[in-house]
N, C-alpha and C. Protein backbone atom coordinates (compact mmCIF):
# COMPACT_ATOMS: atom_id res chain seq x y z
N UNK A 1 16.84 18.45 -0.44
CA UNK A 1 16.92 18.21 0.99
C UNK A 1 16.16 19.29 1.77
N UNK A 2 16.39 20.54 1.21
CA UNK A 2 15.42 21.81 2.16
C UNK A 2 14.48 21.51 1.65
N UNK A 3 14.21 21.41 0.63
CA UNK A 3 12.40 21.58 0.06
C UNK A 3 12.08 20.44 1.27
N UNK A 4 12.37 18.74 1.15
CA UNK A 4 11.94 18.28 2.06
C UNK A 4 11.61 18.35 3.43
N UNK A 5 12.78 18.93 4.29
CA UNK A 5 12.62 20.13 5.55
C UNK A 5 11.73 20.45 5.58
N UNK A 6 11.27 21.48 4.72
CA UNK A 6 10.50 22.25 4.79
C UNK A 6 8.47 21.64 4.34
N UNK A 7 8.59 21.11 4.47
CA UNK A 7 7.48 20.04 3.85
C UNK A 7 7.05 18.87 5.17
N UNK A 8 8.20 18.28 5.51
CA UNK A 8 8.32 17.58 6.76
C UNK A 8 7.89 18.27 8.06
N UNK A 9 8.13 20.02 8.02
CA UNK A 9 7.92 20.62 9.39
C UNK A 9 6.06 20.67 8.87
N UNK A 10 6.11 21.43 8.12
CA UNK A 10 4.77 21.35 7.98
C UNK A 10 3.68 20.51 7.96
N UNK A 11 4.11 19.42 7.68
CA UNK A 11 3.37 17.98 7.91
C UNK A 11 2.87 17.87 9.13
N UNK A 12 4.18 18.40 9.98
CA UNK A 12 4.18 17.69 11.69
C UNK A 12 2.96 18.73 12.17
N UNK A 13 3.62 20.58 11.65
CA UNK A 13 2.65 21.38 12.20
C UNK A 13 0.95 21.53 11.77
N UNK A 14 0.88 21.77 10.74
CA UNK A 14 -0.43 22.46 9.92
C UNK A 14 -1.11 20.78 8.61
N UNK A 15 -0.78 19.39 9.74
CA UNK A 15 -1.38 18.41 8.68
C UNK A 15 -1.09 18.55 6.97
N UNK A 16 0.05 19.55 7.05
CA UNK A 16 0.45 19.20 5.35
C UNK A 16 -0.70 19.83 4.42
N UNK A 17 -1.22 21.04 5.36
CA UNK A 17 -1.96 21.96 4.58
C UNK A 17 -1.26 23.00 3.68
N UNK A 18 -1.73 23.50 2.75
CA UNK A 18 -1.29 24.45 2.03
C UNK A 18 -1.45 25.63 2.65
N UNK A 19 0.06 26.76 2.94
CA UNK A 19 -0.22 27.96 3.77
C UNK A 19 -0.83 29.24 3.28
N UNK A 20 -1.04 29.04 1.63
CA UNK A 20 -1.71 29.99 1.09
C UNK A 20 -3.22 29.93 1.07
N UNK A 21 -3.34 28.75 0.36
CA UNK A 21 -4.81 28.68 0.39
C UNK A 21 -5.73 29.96 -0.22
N UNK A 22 -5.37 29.86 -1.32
CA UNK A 22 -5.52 30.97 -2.05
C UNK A 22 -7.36 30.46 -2.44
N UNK A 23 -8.50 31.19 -2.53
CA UNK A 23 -9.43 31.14 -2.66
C UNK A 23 -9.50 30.70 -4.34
N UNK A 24 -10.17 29.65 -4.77
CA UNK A 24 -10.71 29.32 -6.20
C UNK A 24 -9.62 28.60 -6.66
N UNK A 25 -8.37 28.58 -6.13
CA UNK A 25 -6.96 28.08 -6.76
C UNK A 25 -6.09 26.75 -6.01
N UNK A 26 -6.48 27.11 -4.96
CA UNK A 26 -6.22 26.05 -3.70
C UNK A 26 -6.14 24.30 -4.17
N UNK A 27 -5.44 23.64 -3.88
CA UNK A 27 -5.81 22.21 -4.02
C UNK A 27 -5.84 21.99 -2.46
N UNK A 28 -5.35 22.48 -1.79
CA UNK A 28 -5.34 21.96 0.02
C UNK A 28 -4.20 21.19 0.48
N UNK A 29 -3.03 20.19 -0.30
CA UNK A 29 -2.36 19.64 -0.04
C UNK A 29 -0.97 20.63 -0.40
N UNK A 30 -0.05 20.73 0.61
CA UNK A 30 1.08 21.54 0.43
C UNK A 30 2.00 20.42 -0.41
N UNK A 31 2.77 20.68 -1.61
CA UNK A 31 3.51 19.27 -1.99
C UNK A 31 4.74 20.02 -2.51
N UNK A 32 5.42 21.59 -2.25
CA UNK A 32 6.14 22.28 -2.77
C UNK A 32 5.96 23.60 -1.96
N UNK A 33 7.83 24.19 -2.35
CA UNK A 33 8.04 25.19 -1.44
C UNK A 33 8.07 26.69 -2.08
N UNK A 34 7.54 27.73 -1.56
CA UNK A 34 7.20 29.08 -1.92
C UNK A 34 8.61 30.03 -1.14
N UNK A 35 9.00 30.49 -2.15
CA UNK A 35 10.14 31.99 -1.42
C UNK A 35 9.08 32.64 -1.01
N UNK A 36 8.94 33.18 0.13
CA UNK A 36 7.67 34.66 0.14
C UNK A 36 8.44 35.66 0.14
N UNK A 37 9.65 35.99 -0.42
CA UNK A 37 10.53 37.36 -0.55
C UNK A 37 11.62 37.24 -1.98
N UNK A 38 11.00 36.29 -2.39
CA UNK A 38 12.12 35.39 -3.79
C UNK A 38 13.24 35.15 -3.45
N UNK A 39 13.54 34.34 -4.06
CA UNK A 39 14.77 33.40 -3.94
C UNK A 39 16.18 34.17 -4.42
N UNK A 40 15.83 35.24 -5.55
CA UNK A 40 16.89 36.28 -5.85
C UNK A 40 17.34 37.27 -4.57
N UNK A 41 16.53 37.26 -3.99
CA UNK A 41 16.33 38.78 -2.38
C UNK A 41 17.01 37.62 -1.37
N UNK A 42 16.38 36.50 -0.71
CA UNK A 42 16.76 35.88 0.30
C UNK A 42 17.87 33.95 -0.17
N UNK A 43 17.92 34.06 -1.09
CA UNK A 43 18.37 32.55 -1.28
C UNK A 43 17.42 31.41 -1.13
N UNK A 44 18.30 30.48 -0.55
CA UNK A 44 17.60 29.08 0.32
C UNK A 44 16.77 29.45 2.02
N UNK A 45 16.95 30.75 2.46
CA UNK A 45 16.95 30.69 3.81
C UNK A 45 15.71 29.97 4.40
N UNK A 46 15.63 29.37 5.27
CA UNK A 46 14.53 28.85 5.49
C UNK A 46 13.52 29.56 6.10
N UNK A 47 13.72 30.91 6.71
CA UNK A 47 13.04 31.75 7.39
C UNK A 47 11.75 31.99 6.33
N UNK A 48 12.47 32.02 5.33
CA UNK A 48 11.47 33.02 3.82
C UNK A 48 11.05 31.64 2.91
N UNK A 49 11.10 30.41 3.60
CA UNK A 49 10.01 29.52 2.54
C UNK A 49 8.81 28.89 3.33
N UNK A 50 7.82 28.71 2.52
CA UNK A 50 6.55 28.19 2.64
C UNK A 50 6.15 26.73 2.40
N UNK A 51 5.38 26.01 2.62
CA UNK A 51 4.71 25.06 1.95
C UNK A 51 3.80 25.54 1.23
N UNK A 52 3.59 24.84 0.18
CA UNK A 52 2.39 25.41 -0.41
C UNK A 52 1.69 24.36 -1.52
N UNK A 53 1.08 24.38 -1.97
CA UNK A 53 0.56 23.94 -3.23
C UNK A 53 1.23 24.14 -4.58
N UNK A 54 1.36 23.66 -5.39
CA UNK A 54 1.70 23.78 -6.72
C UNK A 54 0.57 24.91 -6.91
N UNK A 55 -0.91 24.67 -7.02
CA UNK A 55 -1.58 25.77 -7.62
C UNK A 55 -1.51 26.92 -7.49
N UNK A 56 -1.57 27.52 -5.92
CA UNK A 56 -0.89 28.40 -5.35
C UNK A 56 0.38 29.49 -5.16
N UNK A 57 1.70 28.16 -5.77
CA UNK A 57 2.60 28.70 -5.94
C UNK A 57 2.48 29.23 -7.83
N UNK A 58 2.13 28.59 -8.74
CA UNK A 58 2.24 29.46 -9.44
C UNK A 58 0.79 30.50 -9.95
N UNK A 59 0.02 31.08 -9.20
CA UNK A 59 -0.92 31.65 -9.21
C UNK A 59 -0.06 33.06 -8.68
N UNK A 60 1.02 33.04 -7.20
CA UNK A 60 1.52 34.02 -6.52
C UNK A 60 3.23 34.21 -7.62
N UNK A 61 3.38 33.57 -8.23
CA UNK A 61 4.34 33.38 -9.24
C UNK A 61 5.85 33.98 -7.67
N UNK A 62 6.93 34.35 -8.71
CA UNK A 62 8.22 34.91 -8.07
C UNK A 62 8.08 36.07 -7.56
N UNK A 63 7.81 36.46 -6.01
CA UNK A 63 7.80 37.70 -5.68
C UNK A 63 9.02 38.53 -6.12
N UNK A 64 8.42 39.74 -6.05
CA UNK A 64 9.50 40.63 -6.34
C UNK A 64 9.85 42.08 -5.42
N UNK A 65 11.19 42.15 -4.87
CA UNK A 65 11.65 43.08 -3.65
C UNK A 65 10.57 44.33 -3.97
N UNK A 66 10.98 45.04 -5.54
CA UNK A 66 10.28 45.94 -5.32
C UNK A 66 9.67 46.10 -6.88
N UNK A 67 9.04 47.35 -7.29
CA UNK A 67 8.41 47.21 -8.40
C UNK A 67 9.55 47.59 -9.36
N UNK A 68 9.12 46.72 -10.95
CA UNK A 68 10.25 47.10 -12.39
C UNK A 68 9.95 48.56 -12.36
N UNK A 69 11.10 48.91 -12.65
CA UNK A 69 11.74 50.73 -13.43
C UNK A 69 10.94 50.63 -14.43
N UNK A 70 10.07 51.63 -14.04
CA UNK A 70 9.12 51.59 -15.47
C UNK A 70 10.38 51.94 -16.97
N UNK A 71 9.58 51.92 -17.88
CA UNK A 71 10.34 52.40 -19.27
C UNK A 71 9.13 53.07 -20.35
N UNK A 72 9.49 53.56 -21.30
CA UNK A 72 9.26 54.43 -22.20
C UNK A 72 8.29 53.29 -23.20
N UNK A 73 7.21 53.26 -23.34
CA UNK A 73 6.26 52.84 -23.75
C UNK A 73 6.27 53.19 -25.59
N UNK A 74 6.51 54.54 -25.69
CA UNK A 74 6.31 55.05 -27.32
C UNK A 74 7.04 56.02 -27.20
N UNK A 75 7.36 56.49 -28.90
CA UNK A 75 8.30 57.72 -28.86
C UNK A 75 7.42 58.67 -29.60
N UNK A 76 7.07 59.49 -28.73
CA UNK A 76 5.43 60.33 -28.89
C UNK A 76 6.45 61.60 -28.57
């Protein structure tokens, strides 16, 4: 039901363009919704989703709040 929302506003606003539009990756048609803060950080909120492209969305994959705790590579 939100994904649709969210797909429907965009239709009305931006012709159902894709909001990334990522250069070389792009298809141009938005047909799916992007967290731009992930879905673990913000939920469903609608503030933090996008339209976007399938190609797009997994090119920008699951953002993440902040960077992994690095770890210990070798025992040198």
């Amino acid at each position: 039901m939100l994904r649709a929302l969210v797909l429907a506003d965009n239709q009305a606003r931006n012709a159902g363009r894709c909001t990334l539009a990522i250069d070389g990756v792009c298809t141009g048609q938005a047909d799916t919704v992007h967290h731009t803060l992930g879905r673990a950080v913000t939920g469903d909120d609608r503030r933090y989703l996008a339209a976007v492209c399938s190609a797009c969305n997994s090119k920008v994959g699951e953002p993440r709040r902040s960077s992994p705790t690095p770890r210990k590579v070798s025992k040198w």
